[in-house]
N, C-alpha and C. Protein backbone atom coordinates (compact mmCIF):
# COMPACT_ATOMS: atom_id res chain seq x y z
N UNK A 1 158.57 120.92 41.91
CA UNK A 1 158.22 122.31 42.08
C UNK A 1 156.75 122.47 42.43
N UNK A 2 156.08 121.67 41.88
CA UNK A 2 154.23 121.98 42.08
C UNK A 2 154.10 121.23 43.28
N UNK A 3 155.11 120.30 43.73
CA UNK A 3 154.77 119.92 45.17
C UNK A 3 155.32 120.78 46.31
N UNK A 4 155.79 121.54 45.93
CA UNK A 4 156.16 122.51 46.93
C UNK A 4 155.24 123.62 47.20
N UNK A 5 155.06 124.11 46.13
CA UNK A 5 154.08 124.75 46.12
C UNK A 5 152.57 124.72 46.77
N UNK A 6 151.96 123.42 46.07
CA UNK A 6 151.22 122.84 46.97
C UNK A 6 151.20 122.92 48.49
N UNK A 7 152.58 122.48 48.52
CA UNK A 7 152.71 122.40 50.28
C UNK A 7 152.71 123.95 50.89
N UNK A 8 153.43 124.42 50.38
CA UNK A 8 153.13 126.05 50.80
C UNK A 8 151.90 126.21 51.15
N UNK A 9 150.77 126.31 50.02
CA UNK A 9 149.25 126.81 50.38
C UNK A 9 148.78 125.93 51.57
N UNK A 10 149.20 124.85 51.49
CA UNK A 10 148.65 123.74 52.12
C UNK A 10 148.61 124.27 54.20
N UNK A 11 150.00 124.42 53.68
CA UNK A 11 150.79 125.31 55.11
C UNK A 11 149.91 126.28 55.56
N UNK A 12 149.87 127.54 54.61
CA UNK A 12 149.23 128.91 55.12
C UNK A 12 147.94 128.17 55.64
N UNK A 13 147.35 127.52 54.62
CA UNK A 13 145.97 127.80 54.97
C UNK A 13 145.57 126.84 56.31
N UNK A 14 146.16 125.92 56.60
CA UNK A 14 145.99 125.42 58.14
C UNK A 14 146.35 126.37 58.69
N UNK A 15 147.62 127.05 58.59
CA UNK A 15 148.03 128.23 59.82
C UNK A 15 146.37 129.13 59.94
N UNK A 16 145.97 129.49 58.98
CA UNK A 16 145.08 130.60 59.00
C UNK A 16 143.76 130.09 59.69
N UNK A 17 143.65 128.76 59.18
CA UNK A 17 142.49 127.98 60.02
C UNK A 17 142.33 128.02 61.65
N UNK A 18 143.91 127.04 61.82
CA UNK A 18 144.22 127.17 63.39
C UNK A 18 144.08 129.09 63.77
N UNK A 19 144.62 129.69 63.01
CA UNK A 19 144.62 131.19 63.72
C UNK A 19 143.25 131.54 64.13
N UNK A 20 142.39 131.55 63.13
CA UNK A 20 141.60 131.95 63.17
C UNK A 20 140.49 131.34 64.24
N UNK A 21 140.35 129.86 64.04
CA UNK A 21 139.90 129.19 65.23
C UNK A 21 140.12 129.18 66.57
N UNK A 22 141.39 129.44 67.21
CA UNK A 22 141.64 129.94 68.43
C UNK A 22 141.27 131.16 69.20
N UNK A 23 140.97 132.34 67.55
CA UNK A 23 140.75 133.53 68.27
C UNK A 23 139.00 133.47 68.89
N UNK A 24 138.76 132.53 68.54
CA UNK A 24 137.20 133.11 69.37
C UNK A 24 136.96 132.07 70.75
N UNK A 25 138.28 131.44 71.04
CA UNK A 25 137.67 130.70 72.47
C UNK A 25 138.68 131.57 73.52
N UNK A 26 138.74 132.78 74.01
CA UNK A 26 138.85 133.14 74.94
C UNK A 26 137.65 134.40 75.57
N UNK A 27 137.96 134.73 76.88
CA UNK A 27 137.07 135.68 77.54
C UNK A 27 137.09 137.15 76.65
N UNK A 28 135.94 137.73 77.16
CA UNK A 28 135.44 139.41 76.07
C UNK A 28 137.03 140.48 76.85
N UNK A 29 137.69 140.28 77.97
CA UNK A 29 138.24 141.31 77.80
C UNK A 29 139.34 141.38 76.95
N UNK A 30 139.89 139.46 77.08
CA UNK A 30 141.16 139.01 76.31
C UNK A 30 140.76 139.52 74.56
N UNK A 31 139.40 139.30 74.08
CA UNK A 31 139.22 139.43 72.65
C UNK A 31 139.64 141.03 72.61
N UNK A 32 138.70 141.73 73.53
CA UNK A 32 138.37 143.15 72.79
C UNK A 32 140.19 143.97 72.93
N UNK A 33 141.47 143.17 74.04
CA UNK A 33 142.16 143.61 74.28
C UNK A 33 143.10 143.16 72.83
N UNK A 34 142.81 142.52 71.94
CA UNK A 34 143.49 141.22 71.00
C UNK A 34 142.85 141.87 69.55
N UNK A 35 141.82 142.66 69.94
CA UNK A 35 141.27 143.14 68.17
C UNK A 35 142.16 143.68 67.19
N UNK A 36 143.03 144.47 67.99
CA UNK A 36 144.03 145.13 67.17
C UNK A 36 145.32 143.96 66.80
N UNK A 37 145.62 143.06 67.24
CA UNK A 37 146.83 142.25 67.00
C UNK A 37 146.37 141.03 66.23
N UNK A 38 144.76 140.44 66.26
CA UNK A 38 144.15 139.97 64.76
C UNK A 38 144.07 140.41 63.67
N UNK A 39 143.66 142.08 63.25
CA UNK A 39 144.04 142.78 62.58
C UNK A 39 145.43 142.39 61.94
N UNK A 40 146.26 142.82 62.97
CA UNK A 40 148.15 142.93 62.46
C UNK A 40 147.59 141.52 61.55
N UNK A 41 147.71 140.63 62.40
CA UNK A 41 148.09 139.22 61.76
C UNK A 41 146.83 138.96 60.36
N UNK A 42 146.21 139.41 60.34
CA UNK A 42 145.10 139.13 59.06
C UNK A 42 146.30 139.86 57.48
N UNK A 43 146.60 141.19 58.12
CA UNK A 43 147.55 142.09 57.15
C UNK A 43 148.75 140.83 56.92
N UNK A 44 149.17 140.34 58.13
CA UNK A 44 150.60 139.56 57.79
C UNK A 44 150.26 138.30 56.47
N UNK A 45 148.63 137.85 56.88
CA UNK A 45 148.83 136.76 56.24
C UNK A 45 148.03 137.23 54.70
N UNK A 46 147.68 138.33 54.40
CA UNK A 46 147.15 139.08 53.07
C UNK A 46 148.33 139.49 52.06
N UNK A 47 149.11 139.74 52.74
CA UNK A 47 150.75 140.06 52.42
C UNK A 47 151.38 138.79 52.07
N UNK A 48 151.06 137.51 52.89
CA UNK A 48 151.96 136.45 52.52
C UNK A 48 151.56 135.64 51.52
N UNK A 49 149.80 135.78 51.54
CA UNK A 49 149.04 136.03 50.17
C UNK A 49 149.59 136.46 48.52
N UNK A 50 150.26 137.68 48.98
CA UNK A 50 150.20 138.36 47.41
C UNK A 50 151.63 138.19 47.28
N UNK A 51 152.35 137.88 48.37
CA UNK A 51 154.13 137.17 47.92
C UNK A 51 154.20 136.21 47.22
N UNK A 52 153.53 135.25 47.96
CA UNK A 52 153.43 133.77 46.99
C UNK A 52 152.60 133.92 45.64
N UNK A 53 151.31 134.37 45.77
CA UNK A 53 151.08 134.94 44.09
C UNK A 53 151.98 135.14 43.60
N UNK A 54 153.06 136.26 43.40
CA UNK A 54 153.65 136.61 42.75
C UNK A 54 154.88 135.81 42.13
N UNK A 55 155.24 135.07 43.25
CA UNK A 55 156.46 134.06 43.46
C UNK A 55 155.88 133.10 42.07
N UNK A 56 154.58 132.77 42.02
CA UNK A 56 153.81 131.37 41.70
C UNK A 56 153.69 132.18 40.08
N UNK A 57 153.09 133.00 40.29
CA UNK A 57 153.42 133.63 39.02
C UNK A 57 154.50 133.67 38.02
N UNK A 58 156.01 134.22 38.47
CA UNK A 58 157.07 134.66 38.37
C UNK A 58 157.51 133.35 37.90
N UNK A 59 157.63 131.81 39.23
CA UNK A 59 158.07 131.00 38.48
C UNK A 59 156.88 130.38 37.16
N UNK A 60 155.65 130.46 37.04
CA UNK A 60 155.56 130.11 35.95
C UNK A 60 155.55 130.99 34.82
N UNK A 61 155.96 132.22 34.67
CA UNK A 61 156.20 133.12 33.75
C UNK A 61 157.93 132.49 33.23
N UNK A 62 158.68 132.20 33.91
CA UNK A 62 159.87 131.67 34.25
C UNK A 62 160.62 130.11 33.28
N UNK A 63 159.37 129.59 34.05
CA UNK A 63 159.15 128.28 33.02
C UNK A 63 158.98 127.94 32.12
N UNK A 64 158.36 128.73 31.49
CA UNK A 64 157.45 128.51 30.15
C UNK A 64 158.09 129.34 29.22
């Protein structure tokens, strides 16, 4: 179970790395046209944030 878990964070947080690192190597019209859909995706991954908290929580409230 704690290796799964593990792997979960492990997951997001490369995704968020790679996300985040890609968004600054293109041209100013592609960014300024893209501000709003980094946004979306910052919300998606703040959200997928406080799921797994809760999940991580839940099962160790669960366990114990």
């Amino acid at each position: 179970m704690t290796v799964s878990v593990i792997a979960v964070v492990v997951i997001c947080l490369v995704a968020l790395v790679g996300t985040l690192s890609l968004t600054g190597k293109s041209d100013s019209d592609y960014s300024a046209a893209t501000r709003g859909n980094l946004l979306n995706l910052s919300y998606i991954y703040i959200g997928l944030a406080l799921i797994l908290t809760v999940g991580i929580i839940y099962s160790v409230i669960k366990s114990a």
